[in-house]
N, C-alpha and C. Protein backbone atom coordinates (compact mmCIF):
# COMPACT_ATOMS: atom_id res chain seq x y z
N UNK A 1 0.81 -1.19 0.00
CA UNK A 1 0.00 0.00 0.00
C UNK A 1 0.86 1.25 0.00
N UNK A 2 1.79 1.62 0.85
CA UNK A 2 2.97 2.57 0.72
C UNK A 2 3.46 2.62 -0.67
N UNK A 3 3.60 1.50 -1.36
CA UNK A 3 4.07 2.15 -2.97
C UNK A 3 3.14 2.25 -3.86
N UNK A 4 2.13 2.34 -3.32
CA UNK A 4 0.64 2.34 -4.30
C UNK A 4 0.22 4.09 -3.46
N UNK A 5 0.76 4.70 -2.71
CA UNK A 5 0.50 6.11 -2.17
C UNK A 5 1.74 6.86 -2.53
N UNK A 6 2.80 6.02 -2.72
CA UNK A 6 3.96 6.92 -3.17
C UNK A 6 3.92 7.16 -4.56
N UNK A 7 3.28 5.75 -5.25
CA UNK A 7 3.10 6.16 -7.20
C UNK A 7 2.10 7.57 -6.74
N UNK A 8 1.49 7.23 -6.49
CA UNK A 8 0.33 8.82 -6.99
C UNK A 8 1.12 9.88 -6.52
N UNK A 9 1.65 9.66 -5.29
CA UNK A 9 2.50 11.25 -4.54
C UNK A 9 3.64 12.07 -5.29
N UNK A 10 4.42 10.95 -6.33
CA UNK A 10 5.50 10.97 -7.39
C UNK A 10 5.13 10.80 -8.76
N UNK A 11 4.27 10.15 -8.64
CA UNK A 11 3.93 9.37 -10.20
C UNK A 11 4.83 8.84 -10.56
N UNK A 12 5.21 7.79 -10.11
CA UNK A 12 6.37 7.05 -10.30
C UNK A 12 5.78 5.44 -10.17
N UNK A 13 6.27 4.71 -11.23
CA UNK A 13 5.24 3.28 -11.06
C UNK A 13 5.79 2.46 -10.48
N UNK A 14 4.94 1.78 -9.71
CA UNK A 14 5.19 0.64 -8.22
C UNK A 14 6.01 0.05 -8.99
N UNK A 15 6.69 -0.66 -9.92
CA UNK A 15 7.22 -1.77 -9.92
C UNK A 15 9.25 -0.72 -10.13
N UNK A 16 9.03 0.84 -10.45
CA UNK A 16 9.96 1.35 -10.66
C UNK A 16 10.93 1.78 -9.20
N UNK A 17 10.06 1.70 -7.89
CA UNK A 17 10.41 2.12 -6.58
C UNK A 17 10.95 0.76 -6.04
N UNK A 18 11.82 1.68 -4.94
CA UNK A 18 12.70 0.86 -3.89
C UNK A 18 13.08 1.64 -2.84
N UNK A 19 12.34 1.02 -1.88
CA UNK A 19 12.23 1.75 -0.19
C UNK A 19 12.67 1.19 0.54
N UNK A 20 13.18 2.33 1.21
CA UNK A 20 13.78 2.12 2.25
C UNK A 20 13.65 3.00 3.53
N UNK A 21 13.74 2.21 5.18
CA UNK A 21 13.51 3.23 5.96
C UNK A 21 15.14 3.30 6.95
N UNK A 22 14.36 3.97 8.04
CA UNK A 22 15.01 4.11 9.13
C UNK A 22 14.67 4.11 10.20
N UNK A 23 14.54 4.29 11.35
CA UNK A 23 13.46 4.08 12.63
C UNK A 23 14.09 4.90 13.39
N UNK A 24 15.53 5.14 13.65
CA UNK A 24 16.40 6.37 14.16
C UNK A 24 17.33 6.83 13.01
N UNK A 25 17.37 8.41 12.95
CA UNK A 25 17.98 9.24 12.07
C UNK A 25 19.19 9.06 12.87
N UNK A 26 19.93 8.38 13.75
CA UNK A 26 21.09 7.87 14.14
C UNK A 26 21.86 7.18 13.52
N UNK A 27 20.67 5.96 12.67
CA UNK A 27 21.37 5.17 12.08
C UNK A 27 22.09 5.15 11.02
N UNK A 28 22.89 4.79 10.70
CA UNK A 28 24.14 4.72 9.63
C UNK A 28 23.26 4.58 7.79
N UNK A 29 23.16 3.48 7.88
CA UNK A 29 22.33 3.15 6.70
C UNK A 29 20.86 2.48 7.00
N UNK A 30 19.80 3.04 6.08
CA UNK A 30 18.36 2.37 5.60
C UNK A 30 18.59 0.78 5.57
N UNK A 31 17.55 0.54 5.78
CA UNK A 31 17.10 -0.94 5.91
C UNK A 31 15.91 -0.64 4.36
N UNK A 32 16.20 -1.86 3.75
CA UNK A 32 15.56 -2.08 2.71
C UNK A 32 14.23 -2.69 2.71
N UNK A 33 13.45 -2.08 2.04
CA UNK A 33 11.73 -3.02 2.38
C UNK A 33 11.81 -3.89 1.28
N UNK A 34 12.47 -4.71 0.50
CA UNK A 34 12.54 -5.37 -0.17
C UNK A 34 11.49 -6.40 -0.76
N UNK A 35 10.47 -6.90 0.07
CA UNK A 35 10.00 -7.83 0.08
C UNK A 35 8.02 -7.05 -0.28
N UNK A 36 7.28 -6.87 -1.01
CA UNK A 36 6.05 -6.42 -0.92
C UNK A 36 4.93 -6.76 -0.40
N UNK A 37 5.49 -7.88 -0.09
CA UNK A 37 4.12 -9.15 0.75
C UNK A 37 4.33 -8.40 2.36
N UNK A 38 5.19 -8.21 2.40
CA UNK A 38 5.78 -7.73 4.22
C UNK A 38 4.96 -6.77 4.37
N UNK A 39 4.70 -6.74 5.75
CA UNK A 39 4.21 -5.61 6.06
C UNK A 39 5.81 -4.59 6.49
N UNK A 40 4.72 -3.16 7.08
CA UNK A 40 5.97 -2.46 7.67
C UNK A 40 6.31 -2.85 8.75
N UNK A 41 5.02 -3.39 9.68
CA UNK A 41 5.61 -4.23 11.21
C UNK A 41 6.58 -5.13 11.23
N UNK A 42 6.35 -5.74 9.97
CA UNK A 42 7.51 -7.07 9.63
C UNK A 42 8.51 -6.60 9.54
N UNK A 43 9.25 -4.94 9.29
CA UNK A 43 10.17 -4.94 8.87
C UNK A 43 10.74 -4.09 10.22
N UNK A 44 10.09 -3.93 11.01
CA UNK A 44 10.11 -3.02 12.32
C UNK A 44 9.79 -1.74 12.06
N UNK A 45 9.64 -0.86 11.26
CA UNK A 45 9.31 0.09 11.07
C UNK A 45 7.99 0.32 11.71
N UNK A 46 8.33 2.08 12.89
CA UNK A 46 7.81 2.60 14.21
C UNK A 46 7.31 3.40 13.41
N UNK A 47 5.95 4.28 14.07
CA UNK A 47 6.01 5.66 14.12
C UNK A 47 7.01 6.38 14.54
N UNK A 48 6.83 7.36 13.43
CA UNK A 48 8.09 8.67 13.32
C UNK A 48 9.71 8.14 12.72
N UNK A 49 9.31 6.88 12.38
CA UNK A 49 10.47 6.48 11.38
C UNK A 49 10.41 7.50 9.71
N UNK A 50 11.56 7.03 9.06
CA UNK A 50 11.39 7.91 7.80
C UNK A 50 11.70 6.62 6.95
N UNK A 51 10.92 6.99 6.07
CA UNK A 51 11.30 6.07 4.71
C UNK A 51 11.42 6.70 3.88
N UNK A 52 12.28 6.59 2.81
CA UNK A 52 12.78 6.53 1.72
C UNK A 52 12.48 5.75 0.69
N UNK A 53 12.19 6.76 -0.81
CA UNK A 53 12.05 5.83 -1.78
C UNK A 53 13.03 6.55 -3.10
N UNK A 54 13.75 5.28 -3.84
CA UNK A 54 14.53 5.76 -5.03
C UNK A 54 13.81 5.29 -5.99
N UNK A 55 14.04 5.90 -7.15
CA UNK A 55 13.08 5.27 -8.44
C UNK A 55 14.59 4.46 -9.17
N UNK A 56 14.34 3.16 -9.68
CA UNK A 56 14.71 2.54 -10.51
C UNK A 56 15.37 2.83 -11.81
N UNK A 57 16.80 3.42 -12.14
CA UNK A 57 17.08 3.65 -13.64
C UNK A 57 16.75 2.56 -14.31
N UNK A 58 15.95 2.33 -15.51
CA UNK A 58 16.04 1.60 -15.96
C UNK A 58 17.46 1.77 -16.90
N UNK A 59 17.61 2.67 -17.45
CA UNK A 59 18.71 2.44 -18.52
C UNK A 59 19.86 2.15 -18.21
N UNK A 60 19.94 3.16 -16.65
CA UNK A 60 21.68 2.44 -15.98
C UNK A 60 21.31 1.01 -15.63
N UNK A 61 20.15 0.35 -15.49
CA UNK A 61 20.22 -1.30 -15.33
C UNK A 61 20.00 -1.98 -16.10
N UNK A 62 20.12 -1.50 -17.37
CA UNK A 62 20.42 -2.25 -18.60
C UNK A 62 22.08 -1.75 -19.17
N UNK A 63 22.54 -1.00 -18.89
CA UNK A 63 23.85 -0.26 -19.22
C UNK A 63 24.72 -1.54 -18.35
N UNK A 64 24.32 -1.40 -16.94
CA UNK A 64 25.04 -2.67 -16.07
C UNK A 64 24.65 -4.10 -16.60
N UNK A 65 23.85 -4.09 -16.88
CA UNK A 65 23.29 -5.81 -17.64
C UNK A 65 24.41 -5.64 -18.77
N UNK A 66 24.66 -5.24 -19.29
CA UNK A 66 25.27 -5.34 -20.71
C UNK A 66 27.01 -4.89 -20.31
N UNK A 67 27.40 -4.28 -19.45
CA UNK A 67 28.82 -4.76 -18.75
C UNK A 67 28.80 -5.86 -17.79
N UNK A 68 27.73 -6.09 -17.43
CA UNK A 68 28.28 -7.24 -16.77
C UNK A 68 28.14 -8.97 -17.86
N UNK A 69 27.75 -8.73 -18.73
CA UNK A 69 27.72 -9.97 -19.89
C UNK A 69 29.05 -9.76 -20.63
N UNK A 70 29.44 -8.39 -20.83
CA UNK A 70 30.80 -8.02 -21.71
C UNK A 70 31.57 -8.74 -20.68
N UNK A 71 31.61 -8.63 -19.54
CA UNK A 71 32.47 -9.13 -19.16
C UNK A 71 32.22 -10.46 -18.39
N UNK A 72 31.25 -11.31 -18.79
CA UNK A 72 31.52 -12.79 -18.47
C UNK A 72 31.73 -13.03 -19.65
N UNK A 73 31.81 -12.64 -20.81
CA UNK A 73 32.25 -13.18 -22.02
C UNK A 73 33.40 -13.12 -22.39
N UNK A 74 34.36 -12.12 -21.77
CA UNK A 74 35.60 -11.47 -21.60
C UNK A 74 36.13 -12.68 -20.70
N UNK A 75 35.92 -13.31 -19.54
CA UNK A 75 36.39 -14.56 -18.25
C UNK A 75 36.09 -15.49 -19.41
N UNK A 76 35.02 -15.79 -19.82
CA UNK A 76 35.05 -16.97 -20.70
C UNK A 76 35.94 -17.44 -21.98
N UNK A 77 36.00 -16.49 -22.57
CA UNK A 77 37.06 -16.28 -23.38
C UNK A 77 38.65 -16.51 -22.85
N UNK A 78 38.81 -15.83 -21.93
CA UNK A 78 40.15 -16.40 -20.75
C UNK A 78 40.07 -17.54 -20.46
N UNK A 79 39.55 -17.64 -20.09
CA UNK A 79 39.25 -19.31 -19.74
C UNK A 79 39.40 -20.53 -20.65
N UNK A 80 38.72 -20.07 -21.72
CA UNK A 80 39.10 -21.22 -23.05
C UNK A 80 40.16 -20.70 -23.45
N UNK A 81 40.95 -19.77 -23.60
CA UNK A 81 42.55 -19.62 -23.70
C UNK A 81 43.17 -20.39 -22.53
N UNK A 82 42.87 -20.38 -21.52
CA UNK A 82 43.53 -20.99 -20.44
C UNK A 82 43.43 -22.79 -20.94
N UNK A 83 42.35 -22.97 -20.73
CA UNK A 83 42.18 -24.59 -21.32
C UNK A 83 43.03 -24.69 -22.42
N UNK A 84 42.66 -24.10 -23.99
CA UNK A 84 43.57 -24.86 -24.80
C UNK A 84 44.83 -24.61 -24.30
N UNK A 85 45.28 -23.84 -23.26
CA UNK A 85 46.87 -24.01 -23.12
C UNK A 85 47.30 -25.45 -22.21
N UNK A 86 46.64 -25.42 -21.59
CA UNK A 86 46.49 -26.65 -20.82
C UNK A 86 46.67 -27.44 -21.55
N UNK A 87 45.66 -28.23 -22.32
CA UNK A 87 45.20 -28.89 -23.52
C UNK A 87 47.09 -29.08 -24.02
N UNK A 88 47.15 -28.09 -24.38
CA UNK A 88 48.62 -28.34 -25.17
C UNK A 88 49.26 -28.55 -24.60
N UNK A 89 49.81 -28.18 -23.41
CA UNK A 89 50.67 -28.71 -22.90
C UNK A 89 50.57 -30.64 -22.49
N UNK A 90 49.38 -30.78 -22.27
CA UNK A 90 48.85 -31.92 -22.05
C UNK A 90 49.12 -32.78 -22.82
N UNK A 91 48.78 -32.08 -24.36
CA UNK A 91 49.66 -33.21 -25.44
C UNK A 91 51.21 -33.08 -25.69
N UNK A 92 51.53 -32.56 -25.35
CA UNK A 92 53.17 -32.58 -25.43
C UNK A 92 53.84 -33.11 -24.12
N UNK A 93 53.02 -33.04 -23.51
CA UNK A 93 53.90 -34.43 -22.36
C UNK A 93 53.05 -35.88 -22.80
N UNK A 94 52.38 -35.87 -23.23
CA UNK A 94 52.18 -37.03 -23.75
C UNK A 94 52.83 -37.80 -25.02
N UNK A 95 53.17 -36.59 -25.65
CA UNK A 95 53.87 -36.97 -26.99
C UNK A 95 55.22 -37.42 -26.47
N UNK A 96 55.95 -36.20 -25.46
CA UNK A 96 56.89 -36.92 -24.94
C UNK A 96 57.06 -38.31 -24.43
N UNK A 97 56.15 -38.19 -23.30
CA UNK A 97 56.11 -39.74 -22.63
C UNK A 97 56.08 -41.13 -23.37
N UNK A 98 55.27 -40.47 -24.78
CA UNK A 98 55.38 -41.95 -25.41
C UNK A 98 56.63 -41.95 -26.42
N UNK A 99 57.36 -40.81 -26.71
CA UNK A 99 58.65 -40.88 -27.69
C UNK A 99 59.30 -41.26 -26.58
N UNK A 100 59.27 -40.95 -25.32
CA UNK A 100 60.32 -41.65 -24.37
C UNK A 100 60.40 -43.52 -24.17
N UNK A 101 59.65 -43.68 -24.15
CA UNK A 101 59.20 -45.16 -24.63
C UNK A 101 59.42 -45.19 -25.45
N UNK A 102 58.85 -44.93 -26.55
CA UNK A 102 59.84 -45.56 -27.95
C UNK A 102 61.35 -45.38 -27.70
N UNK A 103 62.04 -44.45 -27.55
CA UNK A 103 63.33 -44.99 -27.59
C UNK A 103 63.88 -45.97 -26.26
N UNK A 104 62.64 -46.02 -25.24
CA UNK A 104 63.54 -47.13 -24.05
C UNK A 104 63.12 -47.89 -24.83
N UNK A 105 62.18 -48.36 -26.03
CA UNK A 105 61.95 -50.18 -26.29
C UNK A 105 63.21 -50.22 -27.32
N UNK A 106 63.36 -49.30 -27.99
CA UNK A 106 64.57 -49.60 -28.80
C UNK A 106 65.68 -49.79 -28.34
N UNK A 107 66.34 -49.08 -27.29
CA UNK A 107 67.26 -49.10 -26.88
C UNK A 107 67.52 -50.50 -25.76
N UNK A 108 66.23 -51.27 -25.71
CA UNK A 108 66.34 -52.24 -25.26
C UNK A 108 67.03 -53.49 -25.61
């Protein structure tokens, strides 16, 4: 109900808000209401607490969606460089190990 009184107070749409309160202006940082099923009792929030609400960028959270994929594709890419190095090295001690055998059966 609080973000269904804050859309009309802002015009800002419920699913774009994220609240947060405080219960003493002492405290360091807001506690997040995260959850919409909760009440405010659930979250302890008193009279004469303050809450806070931020609206949602959407574009900076698509700007971050799209660095944060650049860069699991960037680790992934490392990663399969890392493997085929592995990989190679893997066959060249193997190639060794078995030219080493060939010359202990010959030299036998």
């Amino acid at each position: 109900r609080l973000k269904i009184m804050c859309s009309r107070a802002f015009n800002i749409d419920v699913e774009l808000q994220l609240l947060y309160f405080k219960s003493n202006p002492s405290d360091p940082f807001p506690t997040e209401l995260d959850d919409d099923e909760n009440t405010m009792a659930y979250y302890g929030v008193t009279d004469g607490a303050e809450v806070y609400m931020n609206e949602i960028d959407i574009q900076a959270q698509q700007r971050q969606s799209q660095r944060e994929a650049e860069d699991l594709n960037r680790r992934l890419k490392e990663q399969e460089i890392a493997a085929d190095k592995l990989q190679a090295a893997k066959t060249n001690d193997v190639r060794a190990h078995n030219q080493a055998s060939q010359n202990a059966a010959l030299n036998a």
